[in-house]
PDB file of N, CA and C in Angstrom:
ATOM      1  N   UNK A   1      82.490  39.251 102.477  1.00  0.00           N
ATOM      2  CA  UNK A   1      83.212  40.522 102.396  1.00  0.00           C
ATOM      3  C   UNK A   1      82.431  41.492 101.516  1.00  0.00           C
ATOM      4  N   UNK A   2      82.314  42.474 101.869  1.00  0.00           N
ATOM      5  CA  UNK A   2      81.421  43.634 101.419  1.00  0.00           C
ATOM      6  C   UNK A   2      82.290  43.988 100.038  1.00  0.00           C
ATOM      7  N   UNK A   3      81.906  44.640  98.763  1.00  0.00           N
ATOM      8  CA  UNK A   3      82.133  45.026  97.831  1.00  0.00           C
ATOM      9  C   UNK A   3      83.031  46.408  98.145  1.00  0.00           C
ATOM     10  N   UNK A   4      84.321  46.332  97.849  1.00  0.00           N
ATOM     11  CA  UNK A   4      84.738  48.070  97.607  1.00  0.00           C
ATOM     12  C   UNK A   4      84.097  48.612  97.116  1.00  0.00           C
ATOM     13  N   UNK A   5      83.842  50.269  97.144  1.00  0.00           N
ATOM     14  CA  UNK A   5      83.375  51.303  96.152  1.00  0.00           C
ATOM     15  C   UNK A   5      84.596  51.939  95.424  1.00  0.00           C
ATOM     16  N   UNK A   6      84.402  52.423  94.070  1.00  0.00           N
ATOM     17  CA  UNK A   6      85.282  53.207  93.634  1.00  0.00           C
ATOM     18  C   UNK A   6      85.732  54.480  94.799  1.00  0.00           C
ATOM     19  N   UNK A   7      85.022  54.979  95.143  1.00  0.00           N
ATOM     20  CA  UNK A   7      85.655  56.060  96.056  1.00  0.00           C
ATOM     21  C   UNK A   7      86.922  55.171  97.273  1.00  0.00           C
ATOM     22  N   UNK A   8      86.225  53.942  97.480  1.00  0.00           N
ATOM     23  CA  UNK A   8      87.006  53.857  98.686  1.00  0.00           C
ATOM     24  C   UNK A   8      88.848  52.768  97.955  1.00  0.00           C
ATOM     25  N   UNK A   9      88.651  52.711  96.781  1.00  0.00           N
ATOM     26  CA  UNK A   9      89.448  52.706  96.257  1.00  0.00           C
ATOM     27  C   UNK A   9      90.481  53.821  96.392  1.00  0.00           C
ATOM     28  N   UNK A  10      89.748  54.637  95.774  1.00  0.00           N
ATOM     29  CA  UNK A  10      91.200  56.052  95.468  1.00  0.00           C
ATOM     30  C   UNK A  10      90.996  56.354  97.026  1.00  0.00           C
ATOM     31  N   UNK A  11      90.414  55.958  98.187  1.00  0.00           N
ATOM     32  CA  UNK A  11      90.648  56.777  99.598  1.00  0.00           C
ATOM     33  C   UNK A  11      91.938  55.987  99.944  1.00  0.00           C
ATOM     34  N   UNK A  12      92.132  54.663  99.264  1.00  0.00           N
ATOM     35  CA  UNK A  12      93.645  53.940  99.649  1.00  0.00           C
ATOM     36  C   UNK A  12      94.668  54.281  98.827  1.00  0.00           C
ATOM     37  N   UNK A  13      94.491  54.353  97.798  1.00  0.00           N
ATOM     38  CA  UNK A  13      95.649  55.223  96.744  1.00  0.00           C
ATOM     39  C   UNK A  13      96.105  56.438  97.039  1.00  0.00           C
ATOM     40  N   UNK A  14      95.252  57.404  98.415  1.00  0.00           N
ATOM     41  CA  UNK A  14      95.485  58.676  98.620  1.00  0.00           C
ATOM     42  C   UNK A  14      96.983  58.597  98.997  1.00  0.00           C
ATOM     43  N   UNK A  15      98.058  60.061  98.726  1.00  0.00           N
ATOM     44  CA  UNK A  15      99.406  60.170  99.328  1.00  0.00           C
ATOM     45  C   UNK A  15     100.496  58.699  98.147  1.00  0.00           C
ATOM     46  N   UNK A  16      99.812  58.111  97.431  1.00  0.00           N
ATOM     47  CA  UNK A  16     100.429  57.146  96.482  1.00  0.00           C
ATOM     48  C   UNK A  16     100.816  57.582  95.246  1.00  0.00           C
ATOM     49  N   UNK A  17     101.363  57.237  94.360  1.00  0.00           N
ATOM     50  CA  UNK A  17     101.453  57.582  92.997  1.00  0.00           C
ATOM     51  C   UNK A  17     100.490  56.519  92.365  1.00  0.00           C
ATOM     52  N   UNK A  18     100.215  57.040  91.430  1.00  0.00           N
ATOM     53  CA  UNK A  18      98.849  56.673  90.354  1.00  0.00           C
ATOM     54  C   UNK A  18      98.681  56.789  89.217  1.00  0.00           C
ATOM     55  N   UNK A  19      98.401  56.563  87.831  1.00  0.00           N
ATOM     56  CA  UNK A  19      98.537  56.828  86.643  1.00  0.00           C
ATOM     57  C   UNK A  19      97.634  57.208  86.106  1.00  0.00           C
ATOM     58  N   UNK A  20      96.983  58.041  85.609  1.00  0.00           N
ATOM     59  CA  UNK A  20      96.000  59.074  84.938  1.00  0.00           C
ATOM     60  C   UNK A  20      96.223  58.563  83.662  1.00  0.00           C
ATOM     61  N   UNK A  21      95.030  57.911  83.295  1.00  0.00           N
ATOM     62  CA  UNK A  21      94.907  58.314  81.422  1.00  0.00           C
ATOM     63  C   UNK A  21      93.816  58.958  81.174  1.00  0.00           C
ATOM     64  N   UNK A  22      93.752  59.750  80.448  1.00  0.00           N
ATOM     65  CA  UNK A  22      92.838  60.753  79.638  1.00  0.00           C
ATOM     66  C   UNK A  22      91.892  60.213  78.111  1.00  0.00           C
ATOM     67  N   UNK A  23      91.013  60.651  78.113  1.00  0.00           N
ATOM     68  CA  UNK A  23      90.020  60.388  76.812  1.00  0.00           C
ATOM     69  C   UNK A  23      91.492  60.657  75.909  1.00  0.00           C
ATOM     70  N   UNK A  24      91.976  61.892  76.136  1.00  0.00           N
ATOM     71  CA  UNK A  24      93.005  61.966  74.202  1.00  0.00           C
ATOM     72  C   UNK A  24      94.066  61.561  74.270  1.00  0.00           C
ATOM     73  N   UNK A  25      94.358  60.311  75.321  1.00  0.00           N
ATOM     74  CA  UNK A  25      95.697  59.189  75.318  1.00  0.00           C
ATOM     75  C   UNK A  25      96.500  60.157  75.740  1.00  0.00           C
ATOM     76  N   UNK A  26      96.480  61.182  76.183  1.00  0.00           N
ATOM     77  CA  UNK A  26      97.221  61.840  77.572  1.00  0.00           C
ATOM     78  C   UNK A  26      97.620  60.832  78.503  1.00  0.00           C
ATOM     79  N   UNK A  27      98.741  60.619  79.127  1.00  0.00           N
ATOM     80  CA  UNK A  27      99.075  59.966  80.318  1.00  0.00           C
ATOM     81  C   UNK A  27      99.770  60.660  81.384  1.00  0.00           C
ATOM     82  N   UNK A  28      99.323  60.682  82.732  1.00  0.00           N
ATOM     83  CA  UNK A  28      99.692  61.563  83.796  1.00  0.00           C
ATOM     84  C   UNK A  28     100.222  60.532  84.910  1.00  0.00           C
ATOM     85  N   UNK A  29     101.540  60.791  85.703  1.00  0.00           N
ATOM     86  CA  UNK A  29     101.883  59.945  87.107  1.00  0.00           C
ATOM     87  C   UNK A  29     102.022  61.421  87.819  1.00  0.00           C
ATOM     88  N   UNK A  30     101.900  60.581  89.179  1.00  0.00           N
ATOM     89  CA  UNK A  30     101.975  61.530  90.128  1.00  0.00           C
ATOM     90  C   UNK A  30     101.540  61.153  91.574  1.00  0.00           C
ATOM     91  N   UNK A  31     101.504  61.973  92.674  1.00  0.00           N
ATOM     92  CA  UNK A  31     101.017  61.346  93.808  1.00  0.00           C
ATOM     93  C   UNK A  31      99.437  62.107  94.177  1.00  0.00           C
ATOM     94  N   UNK A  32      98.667  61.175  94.654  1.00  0.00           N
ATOM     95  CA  UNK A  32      97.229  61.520  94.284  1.00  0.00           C
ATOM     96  C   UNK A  32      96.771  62.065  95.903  1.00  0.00           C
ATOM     97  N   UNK A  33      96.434  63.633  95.959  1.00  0.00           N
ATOM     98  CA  UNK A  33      96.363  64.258  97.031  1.00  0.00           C
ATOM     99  C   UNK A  33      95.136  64.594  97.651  1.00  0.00           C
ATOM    100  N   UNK A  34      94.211  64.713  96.525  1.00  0.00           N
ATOM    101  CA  UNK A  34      92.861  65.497  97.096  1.00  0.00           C
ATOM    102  C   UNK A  34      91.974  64.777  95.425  1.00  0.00           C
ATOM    103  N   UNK A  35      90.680  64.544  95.238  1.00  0.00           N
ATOM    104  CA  UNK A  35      89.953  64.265  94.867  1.00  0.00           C
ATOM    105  C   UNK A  35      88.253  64.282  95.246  1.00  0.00           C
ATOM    106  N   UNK A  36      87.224  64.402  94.556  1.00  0.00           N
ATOM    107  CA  UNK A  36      85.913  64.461  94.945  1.00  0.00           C
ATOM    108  C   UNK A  36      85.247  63.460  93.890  1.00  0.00           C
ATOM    109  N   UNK A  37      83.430  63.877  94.554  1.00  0.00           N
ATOM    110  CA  UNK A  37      82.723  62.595  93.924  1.00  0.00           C
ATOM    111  C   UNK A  37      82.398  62.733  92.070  1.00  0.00           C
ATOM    112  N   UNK A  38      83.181  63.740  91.984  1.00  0.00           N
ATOM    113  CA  UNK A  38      82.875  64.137  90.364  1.00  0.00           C
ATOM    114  C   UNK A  38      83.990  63.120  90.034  1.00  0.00           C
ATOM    115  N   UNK A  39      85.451  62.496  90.908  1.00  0.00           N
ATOM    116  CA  UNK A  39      86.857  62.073  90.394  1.00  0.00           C
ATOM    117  C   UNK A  39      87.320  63.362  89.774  1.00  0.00           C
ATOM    118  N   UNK A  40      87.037  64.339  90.436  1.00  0.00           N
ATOM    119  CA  UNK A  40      88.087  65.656  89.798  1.00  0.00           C
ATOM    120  C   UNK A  40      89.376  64.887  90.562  1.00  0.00           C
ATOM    121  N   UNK A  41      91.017  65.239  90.201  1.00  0.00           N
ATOM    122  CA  UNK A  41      91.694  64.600  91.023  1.00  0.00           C
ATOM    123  C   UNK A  41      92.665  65.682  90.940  1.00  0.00           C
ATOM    124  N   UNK A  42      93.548  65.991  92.307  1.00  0.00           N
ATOM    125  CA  UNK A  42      94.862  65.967  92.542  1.00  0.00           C
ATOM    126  C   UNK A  42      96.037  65.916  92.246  1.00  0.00           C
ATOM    127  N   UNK A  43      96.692  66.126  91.497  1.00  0.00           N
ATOM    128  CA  UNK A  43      98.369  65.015  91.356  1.00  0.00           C
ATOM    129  C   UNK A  43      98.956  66.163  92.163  1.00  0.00           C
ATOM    130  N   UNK A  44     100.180  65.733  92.901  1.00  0.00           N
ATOM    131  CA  UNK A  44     101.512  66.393  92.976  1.00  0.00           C
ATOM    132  C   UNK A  44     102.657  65.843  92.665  1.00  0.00           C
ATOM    133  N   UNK A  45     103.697  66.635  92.003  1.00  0.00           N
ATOM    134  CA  UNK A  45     104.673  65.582  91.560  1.00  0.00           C
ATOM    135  C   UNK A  45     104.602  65.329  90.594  1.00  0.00           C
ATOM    136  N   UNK A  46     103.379  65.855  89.278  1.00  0.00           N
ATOM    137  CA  UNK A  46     102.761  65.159  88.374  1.00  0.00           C
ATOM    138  C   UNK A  46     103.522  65.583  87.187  1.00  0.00           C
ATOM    139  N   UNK A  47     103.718  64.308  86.617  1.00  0.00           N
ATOM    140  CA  UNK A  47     104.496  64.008  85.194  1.00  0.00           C
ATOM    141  C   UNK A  47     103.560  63.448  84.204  1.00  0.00           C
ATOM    142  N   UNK A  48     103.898  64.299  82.915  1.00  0.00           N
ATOM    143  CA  UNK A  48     103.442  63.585  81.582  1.00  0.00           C
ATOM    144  C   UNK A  48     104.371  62.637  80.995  1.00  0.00           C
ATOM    145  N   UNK A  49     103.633  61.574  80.401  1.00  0.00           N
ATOM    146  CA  UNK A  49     104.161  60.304  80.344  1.00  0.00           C
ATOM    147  C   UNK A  49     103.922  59.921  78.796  1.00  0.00           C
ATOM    148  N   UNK A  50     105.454  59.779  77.892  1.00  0.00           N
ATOM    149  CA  UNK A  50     104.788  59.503  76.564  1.00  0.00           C
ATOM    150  C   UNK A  50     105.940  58.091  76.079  1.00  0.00           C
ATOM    151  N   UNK A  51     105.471  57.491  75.747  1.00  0.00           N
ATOM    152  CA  UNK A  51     106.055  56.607  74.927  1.00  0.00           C
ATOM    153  C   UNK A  51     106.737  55.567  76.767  1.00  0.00           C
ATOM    154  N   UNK A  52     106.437  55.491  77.663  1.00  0.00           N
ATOM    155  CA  UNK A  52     106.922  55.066  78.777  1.00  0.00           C
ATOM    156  C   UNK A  52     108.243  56.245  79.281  1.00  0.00           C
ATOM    157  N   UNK A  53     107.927  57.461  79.028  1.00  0.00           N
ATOM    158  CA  UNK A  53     109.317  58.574  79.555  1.00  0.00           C
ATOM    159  C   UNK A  53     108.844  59.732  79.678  1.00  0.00           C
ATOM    160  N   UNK A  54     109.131  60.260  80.758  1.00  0.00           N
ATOM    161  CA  UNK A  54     108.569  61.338  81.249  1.00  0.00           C
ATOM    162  C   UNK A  54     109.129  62.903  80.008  1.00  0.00           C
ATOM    163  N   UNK A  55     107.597  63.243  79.534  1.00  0.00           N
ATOM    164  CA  UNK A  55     107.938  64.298  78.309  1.00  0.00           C
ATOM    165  C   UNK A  55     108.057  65.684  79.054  1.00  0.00           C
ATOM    166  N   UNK A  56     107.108  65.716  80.025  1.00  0.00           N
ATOM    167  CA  UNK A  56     107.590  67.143  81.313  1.00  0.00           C
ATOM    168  C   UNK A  56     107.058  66.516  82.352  1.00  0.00           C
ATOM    169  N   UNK A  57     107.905  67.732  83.544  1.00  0.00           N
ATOM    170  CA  UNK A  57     107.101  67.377  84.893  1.00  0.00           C
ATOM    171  C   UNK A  57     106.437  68.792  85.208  1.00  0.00           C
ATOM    172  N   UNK A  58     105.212  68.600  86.016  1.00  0.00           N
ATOM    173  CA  UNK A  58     104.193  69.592  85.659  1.00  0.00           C
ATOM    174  C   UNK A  58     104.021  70.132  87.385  1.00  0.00           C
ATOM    175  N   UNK A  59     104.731  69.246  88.515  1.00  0.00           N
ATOM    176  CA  UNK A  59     104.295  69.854  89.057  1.00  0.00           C
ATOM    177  C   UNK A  59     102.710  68.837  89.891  1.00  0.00           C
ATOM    178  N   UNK A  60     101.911  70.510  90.540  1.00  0.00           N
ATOM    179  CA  UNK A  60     100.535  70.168  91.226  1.00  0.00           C
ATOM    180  C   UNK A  60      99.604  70.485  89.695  1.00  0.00           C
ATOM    181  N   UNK A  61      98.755  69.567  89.579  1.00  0.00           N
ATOM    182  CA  UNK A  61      98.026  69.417  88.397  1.00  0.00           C
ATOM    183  C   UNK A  61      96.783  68.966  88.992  1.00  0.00           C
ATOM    184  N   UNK A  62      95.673  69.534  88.549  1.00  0.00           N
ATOM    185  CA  UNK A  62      94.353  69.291  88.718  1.00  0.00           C
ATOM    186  C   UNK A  62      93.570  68.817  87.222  1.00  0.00           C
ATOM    187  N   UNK A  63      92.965  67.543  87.303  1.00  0.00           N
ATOM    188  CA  UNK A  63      92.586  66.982  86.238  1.00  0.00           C
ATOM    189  C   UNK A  63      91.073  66.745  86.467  1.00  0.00           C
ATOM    190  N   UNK A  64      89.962  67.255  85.109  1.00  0.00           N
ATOM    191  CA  UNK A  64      88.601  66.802  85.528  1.00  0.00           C
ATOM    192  C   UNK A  64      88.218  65.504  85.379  1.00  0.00           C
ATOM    193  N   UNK A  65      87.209  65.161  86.189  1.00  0.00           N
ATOM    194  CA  UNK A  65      86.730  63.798  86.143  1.00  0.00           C
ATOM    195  C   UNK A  65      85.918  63.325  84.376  1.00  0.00           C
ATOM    196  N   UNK A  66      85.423  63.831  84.243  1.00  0.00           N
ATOM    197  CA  UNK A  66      85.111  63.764  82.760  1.00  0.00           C
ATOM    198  C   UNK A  66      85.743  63.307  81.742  1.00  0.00           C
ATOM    199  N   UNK A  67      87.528  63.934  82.263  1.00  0.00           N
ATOM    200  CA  UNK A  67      88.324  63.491  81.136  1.00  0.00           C
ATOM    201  C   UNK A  67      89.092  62.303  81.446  1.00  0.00           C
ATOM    202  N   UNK A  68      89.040  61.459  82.598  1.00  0.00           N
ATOM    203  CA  UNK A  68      89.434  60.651  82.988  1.00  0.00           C
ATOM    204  C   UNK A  68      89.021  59.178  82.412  1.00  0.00           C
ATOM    205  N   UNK A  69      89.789  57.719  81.918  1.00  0.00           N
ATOM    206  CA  UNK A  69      89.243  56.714  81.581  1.00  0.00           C
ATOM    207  C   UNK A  69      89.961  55.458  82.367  1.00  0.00           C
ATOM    208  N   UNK A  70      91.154  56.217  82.774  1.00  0.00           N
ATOM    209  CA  UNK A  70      92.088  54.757  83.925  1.00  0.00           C
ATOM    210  C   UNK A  70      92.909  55.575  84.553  1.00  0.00           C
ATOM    211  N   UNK A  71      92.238  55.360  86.085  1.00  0.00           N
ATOM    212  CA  UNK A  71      93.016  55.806  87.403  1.00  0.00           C
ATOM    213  C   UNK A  71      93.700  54.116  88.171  1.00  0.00           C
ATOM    214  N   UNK A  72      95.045  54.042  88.342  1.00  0.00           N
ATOM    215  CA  UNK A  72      95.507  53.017  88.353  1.00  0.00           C
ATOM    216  C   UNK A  72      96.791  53.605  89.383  1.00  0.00           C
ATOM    217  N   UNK A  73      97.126  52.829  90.811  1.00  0.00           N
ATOM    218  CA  UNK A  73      97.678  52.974  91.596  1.00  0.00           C
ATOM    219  C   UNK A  73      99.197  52.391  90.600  1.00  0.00           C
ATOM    220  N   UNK A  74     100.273  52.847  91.008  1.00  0.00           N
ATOM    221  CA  UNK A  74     101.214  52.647  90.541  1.00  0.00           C
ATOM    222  C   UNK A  74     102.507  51.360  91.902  1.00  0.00           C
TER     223      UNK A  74
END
């Protein structure tokens, strides 16, 4: 069996909810819509997440790949 790639990972998570953590312990859920090869990503639906409870909901949110450290299907 051939190795997944990260891309073809998030191409199955697409239309799913997913959990965003950020370099500054930011945490984001949401459903993951559109993304590129930088991992710029998508959310819609997207909620900030603190202590396990949603602190706001934000909505369509666009997050850079840079600031990203765990993209995790929910």
């Amino acid at each position: 069996m051939e190795a997944a790639r990260p891309l073809d990972a998030l191409n199955r998570a697409r239309n799913k909810r997913v959990l965003l953590e950020l370099k500054n312990g930011t945490t984001y859920v949401g459903l993951l819509k559109a993304f590129d090869i930088h991992i710029n990503i998508v959310l819609e639906e997207a909620e900030e997440i603190k202590d396990g409870e949603t602190k706001r909901k934000l909505g369509v949110l666009f997050v850079r790949g840079d600031t990203i450290t765990i993209i995790s299907p929910q």
